[in-house]
C-alpha atoms as a PDB file:
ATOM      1  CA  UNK A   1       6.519  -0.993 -23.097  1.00  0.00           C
ATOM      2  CA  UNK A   2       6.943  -4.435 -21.442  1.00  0.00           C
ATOM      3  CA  UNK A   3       6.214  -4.951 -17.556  1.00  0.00           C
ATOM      4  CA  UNK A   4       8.982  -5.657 -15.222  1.00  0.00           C
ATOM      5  CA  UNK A   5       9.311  -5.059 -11.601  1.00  0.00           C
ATOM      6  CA  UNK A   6      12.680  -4.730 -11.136  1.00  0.00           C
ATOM      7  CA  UNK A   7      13.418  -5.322  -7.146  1.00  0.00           C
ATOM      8  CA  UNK A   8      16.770  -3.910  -6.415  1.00  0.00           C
ATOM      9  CA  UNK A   9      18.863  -5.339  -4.189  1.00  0.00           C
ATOM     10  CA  UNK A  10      18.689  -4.503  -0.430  1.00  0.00           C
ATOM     11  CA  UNK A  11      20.687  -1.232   0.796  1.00  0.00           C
ATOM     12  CA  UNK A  12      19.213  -1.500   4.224  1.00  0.00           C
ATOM     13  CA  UNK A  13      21.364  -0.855   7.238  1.00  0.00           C
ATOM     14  CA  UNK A  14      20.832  -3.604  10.024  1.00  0.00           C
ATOM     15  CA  UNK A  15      17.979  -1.441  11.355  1.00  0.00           C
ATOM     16  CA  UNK A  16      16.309  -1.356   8.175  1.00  0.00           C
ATOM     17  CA  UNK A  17      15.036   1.517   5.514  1.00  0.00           C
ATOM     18  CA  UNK A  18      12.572   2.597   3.649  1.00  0.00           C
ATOM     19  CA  UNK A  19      13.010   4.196   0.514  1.00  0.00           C
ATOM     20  CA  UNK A  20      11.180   4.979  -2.812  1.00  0.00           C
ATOM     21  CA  UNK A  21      12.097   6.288  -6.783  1.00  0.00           C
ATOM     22  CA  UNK A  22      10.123   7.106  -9.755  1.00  0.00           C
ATOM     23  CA  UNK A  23      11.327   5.561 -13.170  1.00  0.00           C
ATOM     24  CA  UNK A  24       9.247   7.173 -15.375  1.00  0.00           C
ATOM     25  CA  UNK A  25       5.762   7.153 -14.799  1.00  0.00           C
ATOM     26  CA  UNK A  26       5.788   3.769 -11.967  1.00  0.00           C
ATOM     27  CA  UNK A  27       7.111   5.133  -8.694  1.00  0.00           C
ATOM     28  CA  UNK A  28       8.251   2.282  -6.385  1.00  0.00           C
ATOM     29  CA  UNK A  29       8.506   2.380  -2.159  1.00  0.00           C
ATOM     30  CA  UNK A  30      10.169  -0.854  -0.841  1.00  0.00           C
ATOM     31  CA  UNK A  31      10.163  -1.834   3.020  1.00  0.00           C
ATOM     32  CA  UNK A  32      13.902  -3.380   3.259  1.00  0.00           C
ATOM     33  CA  UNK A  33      14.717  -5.232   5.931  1.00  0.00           C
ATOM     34  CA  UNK A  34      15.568  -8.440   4.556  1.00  0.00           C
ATOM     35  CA  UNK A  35      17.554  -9.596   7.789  1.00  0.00           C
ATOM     36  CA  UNK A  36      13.861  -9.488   9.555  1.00  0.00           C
ATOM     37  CA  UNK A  37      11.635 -10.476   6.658  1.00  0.00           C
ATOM     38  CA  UNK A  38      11.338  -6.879   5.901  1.00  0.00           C
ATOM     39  CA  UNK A  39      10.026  -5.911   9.568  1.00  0.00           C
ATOM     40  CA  UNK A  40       9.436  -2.338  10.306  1.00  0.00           C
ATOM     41  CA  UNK A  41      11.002  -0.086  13.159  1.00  0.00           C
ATOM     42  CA  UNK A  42       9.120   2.701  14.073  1.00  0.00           C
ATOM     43  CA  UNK A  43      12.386   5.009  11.964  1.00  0.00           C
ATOM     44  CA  UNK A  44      10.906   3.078   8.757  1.00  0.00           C
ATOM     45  CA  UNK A  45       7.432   4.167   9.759  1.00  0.00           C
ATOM     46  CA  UNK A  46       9.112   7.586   9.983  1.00  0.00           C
ATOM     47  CA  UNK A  47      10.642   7.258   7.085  1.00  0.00           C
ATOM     48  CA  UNK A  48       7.763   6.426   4.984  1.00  0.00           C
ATOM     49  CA  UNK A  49       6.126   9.672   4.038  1.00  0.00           C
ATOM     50  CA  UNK A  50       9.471  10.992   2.527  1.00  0.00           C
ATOM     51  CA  UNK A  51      10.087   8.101   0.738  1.00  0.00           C
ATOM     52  CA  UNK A  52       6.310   8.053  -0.778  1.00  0.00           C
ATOM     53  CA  UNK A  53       6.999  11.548  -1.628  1.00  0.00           C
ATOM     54  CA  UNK A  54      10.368  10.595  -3.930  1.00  0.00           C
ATOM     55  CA  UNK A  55       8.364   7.558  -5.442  1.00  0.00           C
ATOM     56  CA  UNK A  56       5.165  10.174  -6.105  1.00  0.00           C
ATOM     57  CA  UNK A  57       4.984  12.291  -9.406  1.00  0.00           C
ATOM     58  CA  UNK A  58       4.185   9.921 -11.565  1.00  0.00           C
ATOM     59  CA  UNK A  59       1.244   7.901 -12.512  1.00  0.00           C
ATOM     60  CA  UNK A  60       1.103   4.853  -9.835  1.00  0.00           C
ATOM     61  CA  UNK A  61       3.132   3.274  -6.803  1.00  0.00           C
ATOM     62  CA  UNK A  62       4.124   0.082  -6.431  1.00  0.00           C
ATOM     63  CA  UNK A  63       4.784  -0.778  -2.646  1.00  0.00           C
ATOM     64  CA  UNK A  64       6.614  -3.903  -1.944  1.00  0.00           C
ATOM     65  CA  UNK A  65       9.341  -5.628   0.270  1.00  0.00           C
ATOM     66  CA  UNK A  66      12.655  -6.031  -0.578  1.00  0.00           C
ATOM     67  CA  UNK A  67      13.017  -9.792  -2.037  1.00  0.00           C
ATOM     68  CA  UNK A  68      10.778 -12.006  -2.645  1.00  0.00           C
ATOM     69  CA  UNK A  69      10.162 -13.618   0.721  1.00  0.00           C
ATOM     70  CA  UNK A  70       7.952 -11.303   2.531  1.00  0.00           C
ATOM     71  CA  UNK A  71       6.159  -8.151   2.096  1.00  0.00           C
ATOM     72  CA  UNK A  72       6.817  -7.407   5.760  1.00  0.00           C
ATOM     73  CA  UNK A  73       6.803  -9.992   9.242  1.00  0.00           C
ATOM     74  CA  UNK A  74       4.994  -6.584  10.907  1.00  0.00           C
ATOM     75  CA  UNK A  75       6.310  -3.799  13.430  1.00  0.00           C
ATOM     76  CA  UNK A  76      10.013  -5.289  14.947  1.00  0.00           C
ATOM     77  CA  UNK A  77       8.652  -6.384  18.243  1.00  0.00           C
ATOM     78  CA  UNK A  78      12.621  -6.049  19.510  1.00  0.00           C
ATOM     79  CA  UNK A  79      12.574  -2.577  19.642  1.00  0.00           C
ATOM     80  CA  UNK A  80       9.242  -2.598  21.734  1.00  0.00           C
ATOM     81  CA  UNK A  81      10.956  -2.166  25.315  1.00  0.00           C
ATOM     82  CA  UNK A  82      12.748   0.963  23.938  1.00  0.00           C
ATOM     83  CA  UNK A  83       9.405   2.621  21.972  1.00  0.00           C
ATOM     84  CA  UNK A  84       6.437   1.433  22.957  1.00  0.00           C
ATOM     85  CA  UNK A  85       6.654   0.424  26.893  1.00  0.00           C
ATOM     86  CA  UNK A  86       3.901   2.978  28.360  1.00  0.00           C
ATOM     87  CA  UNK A  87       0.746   4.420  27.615  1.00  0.00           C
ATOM     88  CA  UNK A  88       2.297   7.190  26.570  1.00  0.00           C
ATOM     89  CA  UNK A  89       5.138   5.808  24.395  1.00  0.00           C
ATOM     90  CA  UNK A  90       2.352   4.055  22.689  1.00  0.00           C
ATOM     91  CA  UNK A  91       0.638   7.050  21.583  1.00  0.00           C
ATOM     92  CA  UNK A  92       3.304   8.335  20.198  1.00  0.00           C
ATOM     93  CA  UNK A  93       4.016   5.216  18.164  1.00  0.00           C
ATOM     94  CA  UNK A  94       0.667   4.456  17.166  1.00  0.00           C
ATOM     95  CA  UNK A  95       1.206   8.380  15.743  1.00  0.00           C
ATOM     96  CA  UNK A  96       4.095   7.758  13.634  1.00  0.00           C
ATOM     97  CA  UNK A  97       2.568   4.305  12.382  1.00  0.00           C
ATOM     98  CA  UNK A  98      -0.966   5.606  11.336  1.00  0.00           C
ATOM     99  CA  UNK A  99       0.843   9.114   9.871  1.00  0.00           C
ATOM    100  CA  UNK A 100       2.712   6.332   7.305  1.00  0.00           C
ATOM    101  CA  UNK A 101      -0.343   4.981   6.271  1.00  0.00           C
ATOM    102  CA  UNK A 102      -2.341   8.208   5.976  1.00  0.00           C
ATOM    103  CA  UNK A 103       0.993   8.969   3.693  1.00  0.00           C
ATOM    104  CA  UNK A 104      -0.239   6.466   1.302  1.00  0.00           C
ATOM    105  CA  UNK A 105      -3.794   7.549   1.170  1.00  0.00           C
ATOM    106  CA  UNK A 106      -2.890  11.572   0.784  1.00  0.00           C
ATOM    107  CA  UNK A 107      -0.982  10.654  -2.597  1.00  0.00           C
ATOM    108  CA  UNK A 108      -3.239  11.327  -5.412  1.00  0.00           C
ATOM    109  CA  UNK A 109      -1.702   8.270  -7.534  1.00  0.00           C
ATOM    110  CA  UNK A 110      -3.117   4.826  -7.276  1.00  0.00           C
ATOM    111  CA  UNK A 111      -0.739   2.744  -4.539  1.00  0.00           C
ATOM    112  CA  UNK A 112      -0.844  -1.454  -5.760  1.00  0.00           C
ATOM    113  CA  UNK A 113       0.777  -3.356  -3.252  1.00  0.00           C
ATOM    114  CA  UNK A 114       2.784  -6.609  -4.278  1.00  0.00           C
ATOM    115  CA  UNK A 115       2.963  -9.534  -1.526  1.00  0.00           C
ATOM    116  CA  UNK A 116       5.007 -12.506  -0.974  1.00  0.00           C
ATOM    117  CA  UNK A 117       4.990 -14.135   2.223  1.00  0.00           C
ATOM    118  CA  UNK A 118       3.934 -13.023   5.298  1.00  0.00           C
ATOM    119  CA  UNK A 119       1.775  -9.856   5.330  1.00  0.00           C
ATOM    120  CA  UNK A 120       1.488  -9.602   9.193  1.00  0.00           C
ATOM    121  CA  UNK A 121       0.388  -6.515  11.705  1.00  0.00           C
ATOM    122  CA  UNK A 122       2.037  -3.514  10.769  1.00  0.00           C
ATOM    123  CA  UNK A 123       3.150  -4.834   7.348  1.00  0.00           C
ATOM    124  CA  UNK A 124      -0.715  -5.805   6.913  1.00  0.00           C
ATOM    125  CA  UNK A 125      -1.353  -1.853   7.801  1.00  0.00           C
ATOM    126  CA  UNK A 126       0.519  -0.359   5.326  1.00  0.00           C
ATOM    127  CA  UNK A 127      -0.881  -2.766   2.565  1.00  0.00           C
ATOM    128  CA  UNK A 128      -4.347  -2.383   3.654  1.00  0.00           C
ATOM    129  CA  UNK A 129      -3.799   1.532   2.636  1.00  0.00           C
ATOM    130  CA  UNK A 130      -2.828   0.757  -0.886  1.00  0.00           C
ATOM    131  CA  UNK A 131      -5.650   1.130  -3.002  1.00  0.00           C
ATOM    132  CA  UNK A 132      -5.760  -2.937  -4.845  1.00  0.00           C
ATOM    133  CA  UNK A 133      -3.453  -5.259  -3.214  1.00  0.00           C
ATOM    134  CA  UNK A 134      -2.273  -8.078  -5.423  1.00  0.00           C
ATOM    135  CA  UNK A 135      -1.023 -11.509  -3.581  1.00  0.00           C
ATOM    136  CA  UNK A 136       1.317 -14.004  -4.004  1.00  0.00           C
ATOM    137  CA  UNK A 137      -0.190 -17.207  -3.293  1.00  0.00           C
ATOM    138  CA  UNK A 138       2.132 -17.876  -0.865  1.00  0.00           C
ATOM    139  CA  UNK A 139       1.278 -14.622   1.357  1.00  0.00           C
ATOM    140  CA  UNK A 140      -0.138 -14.913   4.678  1.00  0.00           C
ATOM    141  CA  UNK A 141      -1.581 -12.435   6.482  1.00  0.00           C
ATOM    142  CA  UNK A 142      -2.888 -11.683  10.101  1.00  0.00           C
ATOM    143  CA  UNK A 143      -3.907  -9.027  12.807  1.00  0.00           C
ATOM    144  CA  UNK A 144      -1.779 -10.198  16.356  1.00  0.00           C
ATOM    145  CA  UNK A 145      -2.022  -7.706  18.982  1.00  0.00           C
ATOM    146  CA  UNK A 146      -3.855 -10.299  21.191  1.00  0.00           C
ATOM    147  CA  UNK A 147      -0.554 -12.323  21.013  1.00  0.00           C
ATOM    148  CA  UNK A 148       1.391  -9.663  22.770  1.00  0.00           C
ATOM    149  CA  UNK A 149      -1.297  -7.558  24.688  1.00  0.00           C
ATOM    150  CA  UNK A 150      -0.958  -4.457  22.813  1.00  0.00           C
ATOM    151  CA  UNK A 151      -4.397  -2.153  21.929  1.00  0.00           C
ATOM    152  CA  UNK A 152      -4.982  -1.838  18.194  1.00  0.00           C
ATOM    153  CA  UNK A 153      -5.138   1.827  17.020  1.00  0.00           C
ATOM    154  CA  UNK A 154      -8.442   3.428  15.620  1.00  0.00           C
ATOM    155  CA  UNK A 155      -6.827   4.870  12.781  1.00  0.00           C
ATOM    156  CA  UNK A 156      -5.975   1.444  11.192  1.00  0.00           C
ATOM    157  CA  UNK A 157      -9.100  -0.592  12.693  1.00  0.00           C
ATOM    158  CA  UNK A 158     -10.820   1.859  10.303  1.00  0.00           C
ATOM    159  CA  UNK A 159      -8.461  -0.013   7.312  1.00  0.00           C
ATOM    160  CA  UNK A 160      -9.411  -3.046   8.205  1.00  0.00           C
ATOM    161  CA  UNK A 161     -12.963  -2.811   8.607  1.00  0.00           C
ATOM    162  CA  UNK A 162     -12.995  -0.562   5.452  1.00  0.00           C
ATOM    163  CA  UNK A 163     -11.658  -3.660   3.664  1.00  0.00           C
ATOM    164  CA  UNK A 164     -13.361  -6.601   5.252  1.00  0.00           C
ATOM    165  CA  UNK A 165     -16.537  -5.549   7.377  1.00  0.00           C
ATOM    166  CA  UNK A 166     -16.927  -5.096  10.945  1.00  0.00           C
ATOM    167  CA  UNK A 167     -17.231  -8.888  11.588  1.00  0.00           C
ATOM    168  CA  UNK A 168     -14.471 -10.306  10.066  1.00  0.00           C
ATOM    169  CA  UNK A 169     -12.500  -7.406  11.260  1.00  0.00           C
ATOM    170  CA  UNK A 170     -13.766  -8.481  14.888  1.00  0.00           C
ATOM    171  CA  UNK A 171     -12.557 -12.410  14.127  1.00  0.00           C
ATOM    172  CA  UNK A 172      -9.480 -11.697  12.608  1.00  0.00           C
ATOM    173  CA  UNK A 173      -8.418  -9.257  15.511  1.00  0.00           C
ATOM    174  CA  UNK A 174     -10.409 -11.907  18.536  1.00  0.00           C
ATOM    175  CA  UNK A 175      -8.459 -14.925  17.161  1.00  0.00           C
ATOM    176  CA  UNK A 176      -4.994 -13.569  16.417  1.00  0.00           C
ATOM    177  CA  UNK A 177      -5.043 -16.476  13.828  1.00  0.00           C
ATOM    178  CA  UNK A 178      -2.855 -16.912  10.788  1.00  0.00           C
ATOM    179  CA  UNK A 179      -4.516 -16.980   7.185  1.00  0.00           C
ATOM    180  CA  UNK A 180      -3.268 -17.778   3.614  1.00  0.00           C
ATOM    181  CA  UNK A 181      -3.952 -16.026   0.183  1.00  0.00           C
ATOM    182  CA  UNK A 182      -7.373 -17.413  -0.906  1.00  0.00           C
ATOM    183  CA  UNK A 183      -8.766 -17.013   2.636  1.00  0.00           C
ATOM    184  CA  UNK A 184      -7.590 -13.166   2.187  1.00  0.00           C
ATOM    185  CA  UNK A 185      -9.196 -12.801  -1.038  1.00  0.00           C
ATOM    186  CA  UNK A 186     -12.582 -14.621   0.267  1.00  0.00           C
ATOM    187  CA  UNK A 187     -12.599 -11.932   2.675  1.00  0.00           C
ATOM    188  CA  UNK A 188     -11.488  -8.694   0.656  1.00  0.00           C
ATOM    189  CA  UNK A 189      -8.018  -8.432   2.626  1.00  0.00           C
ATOM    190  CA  UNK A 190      -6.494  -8.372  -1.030  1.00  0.00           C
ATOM    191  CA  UNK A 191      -7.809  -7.782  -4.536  1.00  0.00           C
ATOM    192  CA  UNK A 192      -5.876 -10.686  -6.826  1.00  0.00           C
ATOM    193  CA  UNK A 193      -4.048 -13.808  -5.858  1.00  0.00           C
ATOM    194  CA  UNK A 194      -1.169 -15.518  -8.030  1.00  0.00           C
ATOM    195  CA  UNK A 195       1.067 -18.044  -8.286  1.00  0.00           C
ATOM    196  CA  UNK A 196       4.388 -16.600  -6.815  1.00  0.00           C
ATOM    197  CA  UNK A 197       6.426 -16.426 -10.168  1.00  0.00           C
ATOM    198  CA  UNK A 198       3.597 -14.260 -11.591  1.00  0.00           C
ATOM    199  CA  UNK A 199       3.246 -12.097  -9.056  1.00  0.00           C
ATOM    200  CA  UNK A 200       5.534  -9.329 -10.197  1.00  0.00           C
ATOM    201  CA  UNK A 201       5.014  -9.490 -13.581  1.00  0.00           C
ATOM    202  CA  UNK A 202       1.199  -9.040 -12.911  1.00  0.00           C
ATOM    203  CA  UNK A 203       1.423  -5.917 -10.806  1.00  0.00           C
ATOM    204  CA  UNK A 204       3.990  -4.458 -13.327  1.00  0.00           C
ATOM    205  CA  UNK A 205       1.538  -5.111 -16.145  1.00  0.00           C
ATOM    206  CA  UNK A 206      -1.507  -3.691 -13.567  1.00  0.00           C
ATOM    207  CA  UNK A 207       0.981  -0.959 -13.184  1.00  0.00           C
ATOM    208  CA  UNK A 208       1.715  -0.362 -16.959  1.00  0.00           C
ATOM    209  CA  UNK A 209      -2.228  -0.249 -17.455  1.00  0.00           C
ATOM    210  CA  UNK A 210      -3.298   2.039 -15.047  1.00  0.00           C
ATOM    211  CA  UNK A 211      -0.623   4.570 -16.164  1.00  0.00           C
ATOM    212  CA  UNK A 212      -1.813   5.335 -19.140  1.00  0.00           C
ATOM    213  CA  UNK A 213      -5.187   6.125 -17.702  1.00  0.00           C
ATOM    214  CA  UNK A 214      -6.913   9.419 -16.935  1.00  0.00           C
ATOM    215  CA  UNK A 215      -4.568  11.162 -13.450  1.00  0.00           C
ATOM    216  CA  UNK A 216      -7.870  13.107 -12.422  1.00  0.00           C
ATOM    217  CA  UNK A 217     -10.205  10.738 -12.675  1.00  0.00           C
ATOM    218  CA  UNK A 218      -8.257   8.466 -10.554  1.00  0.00           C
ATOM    219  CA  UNK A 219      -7.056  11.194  -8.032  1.00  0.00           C
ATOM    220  CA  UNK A 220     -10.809  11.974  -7.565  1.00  0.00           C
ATOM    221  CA  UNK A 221     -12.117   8.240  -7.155  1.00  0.00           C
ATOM    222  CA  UNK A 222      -9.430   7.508  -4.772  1.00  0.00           C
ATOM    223  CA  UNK A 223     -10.458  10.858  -2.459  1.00  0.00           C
ATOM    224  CA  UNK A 224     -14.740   9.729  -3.313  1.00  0.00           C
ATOM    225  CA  UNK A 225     -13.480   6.164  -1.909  1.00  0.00           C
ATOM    226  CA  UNK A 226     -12.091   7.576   0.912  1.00  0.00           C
ATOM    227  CA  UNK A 227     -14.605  10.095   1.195  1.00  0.00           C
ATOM    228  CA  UNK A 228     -11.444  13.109   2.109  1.00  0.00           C
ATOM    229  CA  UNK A 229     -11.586  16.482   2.020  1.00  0.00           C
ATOM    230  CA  UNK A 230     -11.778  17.934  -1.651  1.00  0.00           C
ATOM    231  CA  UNK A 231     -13.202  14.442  -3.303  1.00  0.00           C
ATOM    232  CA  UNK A 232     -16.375  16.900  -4.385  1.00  0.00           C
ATOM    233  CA  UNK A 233     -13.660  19.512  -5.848  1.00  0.00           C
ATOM    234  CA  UNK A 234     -11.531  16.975  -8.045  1.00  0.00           C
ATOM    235  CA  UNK A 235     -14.693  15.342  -9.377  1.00  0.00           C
ATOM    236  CA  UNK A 236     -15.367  18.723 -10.704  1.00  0.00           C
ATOM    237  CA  UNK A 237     -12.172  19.416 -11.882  1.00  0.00           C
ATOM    238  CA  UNK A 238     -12.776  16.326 -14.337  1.00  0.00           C
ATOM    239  CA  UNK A 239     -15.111  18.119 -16.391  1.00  0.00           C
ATOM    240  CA  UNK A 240     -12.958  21.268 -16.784  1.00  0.00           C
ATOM    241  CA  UNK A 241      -9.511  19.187 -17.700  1.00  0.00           C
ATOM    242  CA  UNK A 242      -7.953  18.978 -21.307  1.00  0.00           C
ATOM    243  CA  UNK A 243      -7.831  15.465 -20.058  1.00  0.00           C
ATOM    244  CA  UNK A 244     -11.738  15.350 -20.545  1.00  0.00           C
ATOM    245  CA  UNK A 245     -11.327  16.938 -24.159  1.00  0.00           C
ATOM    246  CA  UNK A 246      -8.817  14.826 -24.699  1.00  0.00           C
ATOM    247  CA  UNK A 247     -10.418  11.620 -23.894  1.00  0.00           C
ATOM    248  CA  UNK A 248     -13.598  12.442 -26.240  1.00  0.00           C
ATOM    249  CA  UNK A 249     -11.813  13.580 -29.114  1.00  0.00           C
ATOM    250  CA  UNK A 250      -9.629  10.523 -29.048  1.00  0.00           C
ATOM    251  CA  UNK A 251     -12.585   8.546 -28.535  1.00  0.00           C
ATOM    252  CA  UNK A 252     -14.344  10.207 -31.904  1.00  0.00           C
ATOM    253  CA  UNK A 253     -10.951   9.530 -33.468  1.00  0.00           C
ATOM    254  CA  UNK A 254     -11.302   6.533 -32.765  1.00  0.00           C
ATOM    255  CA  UNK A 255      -7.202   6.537 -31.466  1.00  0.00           C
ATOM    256  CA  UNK A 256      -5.540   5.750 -27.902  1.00  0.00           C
ATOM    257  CA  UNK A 257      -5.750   8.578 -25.778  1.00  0.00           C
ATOM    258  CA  UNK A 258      -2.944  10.824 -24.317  1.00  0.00           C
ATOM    259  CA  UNK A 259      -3.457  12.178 -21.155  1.00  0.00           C
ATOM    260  CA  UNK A 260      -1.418  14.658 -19.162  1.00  0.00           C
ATOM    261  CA  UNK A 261      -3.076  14.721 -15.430  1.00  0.00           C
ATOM    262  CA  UNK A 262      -3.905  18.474 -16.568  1.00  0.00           C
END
């Protein structure tokens, strides 16, 4: 099979959507708002569990933004006055955005995300709860509440200090400042950086790869890495799978194997 990441062209209203598929065994979730380098209302952060759920049910998820501009300029700041004015607004807010990125983690595939442009705030959220994020090297990424007064939840200060340590987590949140691709790989915000016409073609071949792999054994490092409920269970459930069989006998056959996530 050869690798393509097909991006399809933006449906999204003026307001934005989120939305997700499964072609075979690649599901893909794209953030489209194009008009606002793919920023994200708080009814796309509502809207992301569903659309995980249609782009689930296969092997692995691709998350991107629509285009190849940005991954996502963060939450729309426009709509703030309307949603997230109070104390109390805020909560509810900082409910729907960290229930979107617990969406990502709950799926038992392997999320990559893909990133061109700016990967800032909220868009930076999401991607830090894919599992390997792969960068264009024309991404930039940073962590702004400072710039607009506005607390940072716990939820995703966990993400980020899960992926760069407690100190850079601290800098990158104290200075508000703006960083490109290589300084986000020196400090483990993403996994790969590549030149921008790569960049697709890369994850879809990442994507390609890790789909013919072993479902269990990835469902079960994800939840270990993670460390959520039932991580103990699927590690287990390895050693009890035809999958298991399967990959030995292939192995003394000396063949490809051919899982079934069973």
């Amino acid at each position: 099979m050869r690798p393509s990441l097909i991006r399809p062209l933006s449906t999204a209203t003026g307001r934005g959507r989120v939305h997700g598929r499964l072609d075979g065994a690649v599901g893909w979730l794209t953030l489209d708002h194009p008009s606002k380098r793919n920023a994200i209302t708080m009814q796309m952060y509502r809207d992301v569990p569903a659309a995980i759920q249609q782009a689930s049910g296969g092997r692995v998820v691709v998350m991107a933004g629509a285009g190849s501009d940005a991954f996502s300029a963060g939450s729309d700041i426009t709509e703030f006055r309307e949603v997230r004015m109070s104390a109390a607004a805020a909560a509810a807010y900082s409910t729907v955005e960290a229930a979107a990125s617990a969406s990502l983690l709950e799926i038992r595939e392997p999320v990559l995300a893909a990133i061109h442009g700016p990967c800032i705030g909220g868009g930076l959220n999401l991607a830090l709860a894919a599992d390997i994020r792969y960068a264009a090297d024309d991404a930039t990424f940073a962590v702004p509440p400072a710039r607009l007064g506005i607390g940072y939840p716990r939820d995703l200060m966990e993400l980020l200090v899960g992926a760069v340590g407690r100190g850079h987590a601290k800098e990158l949140l104290l200075t508000a400042r703006v960083i490109d691709a290589r300084e986000a790989l020196r400090l483990g915000l993403v996994n790969f950086v590549l030149p921008k016409a790569q960049l697709d073609e890369a994850v879809a071949t990442a994507a390609a790869s890790i789909a013919t792999l072993a479902p269990l054994t990835l469902a079960a490092a994800k939840l270990l890495a993670h460390e959520r409920d039932g991580a103990d269970a699927a590690y287990a459930a390895c050693y009890e799978s035809g999958d298991y069989a399967e990959g030995v006998r292939a192995f003394e056959e000396k063949r490809r194997p051919r899982f079934k996530g069973v």
